[in-house]
N, C-alpha and C. Protein backbone atom coordinates (compact mmCIF):
# COMPACT_ATOMS: atom_id res chain seq x y z
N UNK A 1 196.12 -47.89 -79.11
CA UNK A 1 196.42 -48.26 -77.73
C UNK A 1 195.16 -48.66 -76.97
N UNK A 2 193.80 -48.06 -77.46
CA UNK A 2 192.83 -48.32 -76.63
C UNK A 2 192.00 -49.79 -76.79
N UNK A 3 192.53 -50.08 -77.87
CA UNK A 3 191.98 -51.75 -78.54
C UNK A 3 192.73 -52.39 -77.99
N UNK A 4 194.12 -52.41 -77.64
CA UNK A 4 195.31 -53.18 -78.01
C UNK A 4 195.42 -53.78 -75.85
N UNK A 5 194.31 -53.61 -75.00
CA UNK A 5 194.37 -54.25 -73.71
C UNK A 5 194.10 -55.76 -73.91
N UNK A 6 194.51 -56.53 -72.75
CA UNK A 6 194.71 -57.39 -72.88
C UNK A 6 193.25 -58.17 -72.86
N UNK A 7 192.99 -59.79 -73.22
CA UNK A 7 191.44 -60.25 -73.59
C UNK A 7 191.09 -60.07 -71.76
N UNK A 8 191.62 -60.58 -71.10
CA UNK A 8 191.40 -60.74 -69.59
C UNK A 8 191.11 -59.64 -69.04
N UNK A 9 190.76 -58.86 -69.28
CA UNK A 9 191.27 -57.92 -68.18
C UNK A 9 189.24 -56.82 -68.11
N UNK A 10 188.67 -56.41 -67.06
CA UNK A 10 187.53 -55.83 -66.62
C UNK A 10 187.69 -54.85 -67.02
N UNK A 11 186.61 -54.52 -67.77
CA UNK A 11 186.26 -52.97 -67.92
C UNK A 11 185.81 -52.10 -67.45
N UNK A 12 185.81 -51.02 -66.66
CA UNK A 12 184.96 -50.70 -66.07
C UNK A 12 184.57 -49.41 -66.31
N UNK A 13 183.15 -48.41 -66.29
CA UNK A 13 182.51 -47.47 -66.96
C UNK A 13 182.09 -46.51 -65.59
N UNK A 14 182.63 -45.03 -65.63
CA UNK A 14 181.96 -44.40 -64.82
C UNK A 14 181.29 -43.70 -65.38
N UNK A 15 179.58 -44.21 -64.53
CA UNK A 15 178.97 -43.73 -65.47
C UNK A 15 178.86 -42.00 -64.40
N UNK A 16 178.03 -41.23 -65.27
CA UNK A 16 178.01 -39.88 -64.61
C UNK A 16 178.79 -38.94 -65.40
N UNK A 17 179.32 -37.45 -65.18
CA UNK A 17 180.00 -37.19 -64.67
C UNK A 17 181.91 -37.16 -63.84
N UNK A 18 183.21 -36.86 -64.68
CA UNK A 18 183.69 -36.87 -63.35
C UNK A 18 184.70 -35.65 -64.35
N UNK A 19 185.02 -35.01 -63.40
CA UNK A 19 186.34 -33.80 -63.52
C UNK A 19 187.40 -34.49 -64.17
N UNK A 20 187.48 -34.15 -65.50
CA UNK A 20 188.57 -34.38 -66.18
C UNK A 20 189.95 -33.63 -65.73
N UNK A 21 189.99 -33.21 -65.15
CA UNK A 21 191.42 -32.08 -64.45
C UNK A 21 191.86 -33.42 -63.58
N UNK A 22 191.18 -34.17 -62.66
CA UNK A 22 191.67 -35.21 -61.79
C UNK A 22 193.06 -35.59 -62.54
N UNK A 23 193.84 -36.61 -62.39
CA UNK A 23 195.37 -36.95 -62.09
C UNK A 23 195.31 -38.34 -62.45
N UNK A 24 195.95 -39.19 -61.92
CA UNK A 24 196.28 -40.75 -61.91
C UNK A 24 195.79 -40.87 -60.51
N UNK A 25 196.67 -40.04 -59.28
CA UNK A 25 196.42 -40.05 -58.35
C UNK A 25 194.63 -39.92 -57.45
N UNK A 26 194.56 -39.13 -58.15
CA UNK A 26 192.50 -38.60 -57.90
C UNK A 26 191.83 -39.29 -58.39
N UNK A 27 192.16 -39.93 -59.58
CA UNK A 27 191.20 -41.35 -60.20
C UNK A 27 191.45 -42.77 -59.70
N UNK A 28 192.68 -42.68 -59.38
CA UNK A 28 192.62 -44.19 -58.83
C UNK A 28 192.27 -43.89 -57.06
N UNK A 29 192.29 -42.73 -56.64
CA UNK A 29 191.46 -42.87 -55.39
C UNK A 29 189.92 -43.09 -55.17
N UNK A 30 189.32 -42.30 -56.50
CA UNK A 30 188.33 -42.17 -56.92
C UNK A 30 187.54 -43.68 -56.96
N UNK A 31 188.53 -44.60 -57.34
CA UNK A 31 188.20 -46.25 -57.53
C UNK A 31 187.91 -47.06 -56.69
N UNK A 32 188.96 -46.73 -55.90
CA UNK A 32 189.09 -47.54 -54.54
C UNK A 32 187.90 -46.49 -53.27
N UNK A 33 187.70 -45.72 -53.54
CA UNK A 33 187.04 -45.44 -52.22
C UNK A 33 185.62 -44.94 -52.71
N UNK A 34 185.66 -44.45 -54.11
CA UNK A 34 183.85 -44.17 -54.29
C UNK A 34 183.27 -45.61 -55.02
N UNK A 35 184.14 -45.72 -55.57
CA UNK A 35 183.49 -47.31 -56.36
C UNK A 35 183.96 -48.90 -55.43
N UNK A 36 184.75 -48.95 -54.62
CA UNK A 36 184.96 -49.73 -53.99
C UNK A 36 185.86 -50.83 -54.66
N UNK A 37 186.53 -50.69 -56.04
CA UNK A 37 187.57 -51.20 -56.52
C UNK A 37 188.80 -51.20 -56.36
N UNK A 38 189.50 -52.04 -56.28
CA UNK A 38 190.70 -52.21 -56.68
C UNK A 38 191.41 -51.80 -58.05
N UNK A 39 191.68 -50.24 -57.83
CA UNK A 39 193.02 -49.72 -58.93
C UNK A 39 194.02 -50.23 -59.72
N UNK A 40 194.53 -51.44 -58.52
CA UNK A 40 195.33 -52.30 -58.88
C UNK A 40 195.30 -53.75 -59.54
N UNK A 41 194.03 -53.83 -59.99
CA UNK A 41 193.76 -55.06 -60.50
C UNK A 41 193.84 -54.64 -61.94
N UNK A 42 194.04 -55.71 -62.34
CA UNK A 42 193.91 -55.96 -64.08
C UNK A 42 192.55 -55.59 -64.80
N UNK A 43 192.26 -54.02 -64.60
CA UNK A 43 190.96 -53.34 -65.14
C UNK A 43 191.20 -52.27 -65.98
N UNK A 44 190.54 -51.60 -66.73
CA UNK A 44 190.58 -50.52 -67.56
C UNK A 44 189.59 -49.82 -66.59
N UNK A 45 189.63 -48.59 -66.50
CA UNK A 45 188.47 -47.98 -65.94
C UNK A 45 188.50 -46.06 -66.66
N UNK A 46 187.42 -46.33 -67.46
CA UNK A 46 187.04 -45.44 -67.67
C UNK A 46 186.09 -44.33 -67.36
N UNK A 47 186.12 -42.60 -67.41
CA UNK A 47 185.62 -41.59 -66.89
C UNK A 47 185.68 -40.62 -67.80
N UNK A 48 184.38 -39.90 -67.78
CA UNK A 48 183.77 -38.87 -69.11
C UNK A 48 183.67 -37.27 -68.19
N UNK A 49 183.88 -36.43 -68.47
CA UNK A 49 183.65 -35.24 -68.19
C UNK A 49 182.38 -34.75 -68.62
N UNK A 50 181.82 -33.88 -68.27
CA UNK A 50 180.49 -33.14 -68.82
C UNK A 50 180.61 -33.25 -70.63
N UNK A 51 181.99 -32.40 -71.07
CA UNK A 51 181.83 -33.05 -72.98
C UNK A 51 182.13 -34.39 -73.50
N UNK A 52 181.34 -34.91 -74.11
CA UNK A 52 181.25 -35.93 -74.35
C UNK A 52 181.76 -36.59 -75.33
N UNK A 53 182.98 -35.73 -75.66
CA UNK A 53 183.69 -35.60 -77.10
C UNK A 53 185.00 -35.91 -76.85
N UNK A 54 185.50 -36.23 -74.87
CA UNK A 54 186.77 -36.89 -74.44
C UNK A 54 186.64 -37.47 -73.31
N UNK A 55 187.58 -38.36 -73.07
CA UNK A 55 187.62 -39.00 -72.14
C UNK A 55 188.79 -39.81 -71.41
N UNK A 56 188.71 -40.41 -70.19
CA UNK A 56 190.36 -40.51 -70.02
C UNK A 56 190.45 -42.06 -69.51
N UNK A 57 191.22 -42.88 -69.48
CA UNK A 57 191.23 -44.05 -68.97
C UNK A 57 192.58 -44.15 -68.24
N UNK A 58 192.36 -44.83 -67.20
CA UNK A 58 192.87 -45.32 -65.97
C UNK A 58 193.53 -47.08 -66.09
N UNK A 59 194.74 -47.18 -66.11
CA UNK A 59 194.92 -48.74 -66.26
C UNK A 59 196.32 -48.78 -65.18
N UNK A 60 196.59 -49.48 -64.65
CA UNK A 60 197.75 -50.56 -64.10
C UNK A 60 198.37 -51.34 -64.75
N UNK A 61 199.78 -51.50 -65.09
CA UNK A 61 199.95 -51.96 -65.94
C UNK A 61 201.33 -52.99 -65.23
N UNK A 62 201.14 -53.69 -64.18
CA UNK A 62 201.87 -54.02 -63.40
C UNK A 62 202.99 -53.36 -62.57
N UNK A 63 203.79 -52.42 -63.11
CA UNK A 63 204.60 -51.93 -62.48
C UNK A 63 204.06 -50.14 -62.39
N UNK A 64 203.34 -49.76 -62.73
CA UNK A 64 202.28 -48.09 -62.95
C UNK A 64 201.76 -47.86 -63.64
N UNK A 65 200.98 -46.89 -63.18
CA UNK A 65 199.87 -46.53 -64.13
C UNK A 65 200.36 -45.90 -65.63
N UNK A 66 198.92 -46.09 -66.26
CA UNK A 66 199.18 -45.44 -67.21
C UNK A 66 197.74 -44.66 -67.56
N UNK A 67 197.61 -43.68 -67.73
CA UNK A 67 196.68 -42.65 -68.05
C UNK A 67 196.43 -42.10 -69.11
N UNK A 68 195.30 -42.37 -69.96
CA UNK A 68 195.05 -42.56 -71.53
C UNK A 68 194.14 -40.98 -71.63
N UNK A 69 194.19 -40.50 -72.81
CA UNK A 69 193.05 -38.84 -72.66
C UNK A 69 192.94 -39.26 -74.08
N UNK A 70 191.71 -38.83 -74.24
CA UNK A 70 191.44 -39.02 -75.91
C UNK A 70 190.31 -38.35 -76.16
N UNK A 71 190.37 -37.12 -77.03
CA UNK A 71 189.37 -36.41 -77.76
C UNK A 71 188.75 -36.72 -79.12
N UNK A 72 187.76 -36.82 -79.36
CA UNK A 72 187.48 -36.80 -80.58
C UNK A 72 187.08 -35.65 -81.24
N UNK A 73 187.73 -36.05 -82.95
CA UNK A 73 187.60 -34.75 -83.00
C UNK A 73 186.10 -34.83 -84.15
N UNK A 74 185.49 -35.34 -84.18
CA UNK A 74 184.17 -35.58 -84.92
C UNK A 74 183.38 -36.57 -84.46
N UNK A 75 182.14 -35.81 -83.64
CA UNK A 75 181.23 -36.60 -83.15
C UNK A 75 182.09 -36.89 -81.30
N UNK A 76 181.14 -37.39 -81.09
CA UNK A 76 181.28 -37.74 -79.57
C UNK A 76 180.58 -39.14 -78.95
N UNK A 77 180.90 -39.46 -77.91
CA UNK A 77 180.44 -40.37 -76.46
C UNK A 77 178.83 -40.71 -76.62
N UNK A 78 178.45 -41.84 -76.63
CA UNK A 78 176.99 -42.20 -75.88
C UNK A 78 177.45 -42.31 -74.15
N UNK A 79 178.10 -41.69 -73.93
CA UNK A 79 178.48 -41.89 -71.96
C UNK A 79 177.32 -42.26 -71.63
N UNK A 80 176.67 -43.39 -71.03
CA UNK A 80 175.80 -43.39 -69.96
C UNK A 80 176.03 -41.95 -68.72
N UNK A 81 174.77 -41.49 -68.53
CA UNK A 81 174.52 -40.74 -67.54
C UNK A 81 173.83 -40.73 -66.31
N UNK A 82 173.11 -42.19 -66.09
CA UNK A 82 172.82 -42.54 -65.28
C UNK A 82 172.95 -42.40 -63.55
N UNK A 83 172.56 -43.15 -62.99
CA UNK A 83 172.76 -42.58 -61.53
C UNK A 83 173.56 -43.83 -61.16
N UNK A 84 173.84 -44.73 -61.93
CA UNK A 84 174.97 -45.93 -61.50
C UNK A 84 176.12 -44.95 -61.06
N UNK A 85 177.03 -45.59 -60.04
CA UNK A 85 178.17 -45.13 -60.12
C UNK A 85 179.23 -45.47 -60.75
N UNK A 86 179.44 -46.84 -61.05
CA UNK A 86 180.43 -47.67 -62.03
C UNK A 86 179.62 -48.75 -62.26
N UNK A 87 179.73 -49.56 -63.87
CA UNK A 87 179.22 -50.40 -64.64
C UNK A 87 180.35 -51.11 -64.96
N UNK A 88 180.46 -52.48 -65.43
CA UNK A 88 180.92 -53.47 -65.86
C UNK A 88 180.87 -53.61 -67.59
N UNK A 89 181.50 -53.71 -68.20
CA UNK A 89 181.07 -53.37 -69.40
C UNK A 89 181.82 -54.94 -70.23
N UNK A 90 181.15 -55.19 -71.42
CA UNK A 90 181.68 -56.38 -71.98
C UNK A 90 183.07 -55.79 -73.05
N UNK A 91 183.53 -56.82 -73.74
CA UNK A 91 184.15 -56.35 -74.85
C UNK A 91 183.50 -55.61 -76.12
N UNK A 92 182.29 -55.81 -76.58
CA UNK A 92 181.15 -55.08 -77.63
C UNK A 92 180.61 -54.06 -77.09
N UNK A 93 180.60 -53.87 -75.69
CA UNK A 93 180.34 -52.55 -75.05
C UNK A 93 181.12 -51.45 -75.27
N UNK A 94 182.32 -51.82 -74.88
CA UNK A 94 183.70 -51.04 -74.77
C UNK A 94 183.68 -50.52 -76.57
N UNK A 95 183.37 -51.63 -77.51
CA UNK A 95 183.81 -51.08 -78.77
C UNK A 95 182.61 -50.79 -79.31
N UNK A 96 181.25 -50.63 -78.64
CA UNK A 96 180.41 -49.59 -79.39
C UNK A 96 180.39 -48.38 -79.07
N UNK A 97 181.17 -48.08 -77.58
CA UNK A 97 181.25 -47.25 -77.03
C UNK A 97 182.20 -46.28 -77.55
N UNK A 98 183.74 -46.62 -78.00
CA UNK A 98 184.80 -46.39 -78.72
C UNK A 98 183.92 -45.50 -80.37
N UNK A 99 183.18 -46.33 -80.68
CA UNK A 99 182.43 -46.11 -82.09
C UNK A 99 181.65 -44.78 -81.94
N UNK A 100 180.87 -44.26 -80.72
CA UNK A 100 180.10 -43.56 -80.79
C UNK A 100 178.94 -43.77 -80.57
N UNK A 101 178.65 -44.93 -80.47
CA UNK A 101 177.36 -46.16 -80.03
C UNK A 101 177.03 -46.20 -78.43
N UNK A 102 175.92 -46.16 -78.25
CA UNK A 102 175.48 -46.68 -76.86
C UNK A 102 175.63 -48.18 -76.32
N UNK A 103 176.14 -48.15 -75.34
CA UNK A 103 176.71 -49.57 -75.00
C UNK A 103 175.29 -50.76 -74.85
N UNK A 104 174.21 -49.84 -74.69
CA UNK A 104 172.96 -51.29 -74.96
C UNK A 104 171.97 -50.41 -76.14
N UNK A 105 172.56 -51.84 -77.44
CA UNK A 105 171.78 -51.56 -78.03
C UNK A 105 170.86 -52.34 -78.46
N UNK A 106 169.30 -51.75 -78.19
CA UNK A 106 168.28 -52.97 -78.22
C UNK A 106 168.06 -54.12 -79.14
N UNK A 107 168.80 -53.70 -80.77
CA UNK A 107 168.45 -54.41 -81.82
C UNK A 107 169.72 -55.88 -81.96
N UNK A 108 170.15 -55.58 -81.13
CA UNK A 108 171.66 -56.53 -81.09
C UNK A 108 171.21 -57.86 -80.37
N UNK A 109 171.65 -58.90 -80.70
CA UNK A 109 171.47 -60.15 -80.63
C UNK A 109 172.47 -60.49 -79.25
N UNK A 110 171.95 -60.89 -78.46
CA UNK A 110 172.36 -61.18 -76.89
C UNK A 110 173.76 -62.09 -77.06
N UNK A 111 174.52 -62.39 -76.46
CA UNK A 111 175.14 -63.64 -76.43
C UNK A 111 174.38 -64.69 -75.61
N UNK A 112 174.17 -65.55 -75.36
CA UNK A 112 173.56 -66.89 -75.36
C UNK A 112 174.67 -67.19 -73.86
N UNK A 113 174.70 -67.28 -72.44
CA UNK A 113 175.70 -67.79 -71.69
C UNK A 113 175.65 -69.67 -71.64
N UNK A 114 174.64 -69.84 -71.08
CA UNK A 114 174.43 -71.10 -71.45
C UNK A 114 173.04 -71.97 -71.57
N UNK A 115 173.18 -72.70 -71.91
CA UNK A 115 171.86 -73.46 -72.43
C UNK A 115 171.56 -75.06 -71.57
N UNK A 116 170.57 -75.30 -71.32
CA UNK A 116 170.63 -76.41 -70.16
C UNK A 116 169.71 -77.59 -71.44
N UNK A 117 170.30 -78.55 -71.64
CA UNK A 117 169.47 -79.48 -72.92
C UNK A 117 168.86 -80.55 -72.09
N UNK A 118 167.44 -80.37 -72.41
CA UNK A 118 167.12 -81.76 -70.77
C UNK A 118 166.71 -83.35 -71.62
């Protein structure tokens, strides 16, 4: 289920910190008023608790939410811990992140956005 979102749609990473006990209700307030997002847009938004071994995701799915929890049970999270409050994350982010991988990893080859040929 956690692969299977749609290509369109924003990812988004809290980094920190946040109380896994929160709700649907406490995270998508959490969005809109500490991160300044829209809940209701076509985003994934994910949030890590102090263990770094689960985590829960937050999605809209046009007609309600849906609220994802997922533990692992071998090995854990590179969560950024940073002092960002929410990050933007690509699609290779999201799935190094999924892997156990840190979402920047230095040895990885950039994507290229565009190139100006004079």
């Amino acid at each position: 289920m956690l692969r299977s979102f749609p290509d369109d749609i924003a990812i988004y990473i809290a980094c920190g910190y946040t109380d896994l006990r929160k709700g649907i209700d406490s995270l998508a307030y959490l969005v809109k008023h500490e991160f300044d997002l829209d809940p209701f847009s076509p985003a994934l938004f994910l949030f890590c608790g102090r263990r770094a071994d689960r985590f829960k995701a937050l999605y809209w799915d046009e007609n309600g939410f849906l609220l994802l929890y997922k533990r692992f049970e071998t090995g854990s999270l590179q969560w950024p811990r940073t002092a960002d409050a929410v990050r933007c994350l690509n699609r290779q982010q999201y799935r190094w992140l999924l892997e156990g991988l840190r979402i920047e990893q230095p040895k990885a080859i950039a994507p290229i956005q565009s190139i100006e040929l004079g």
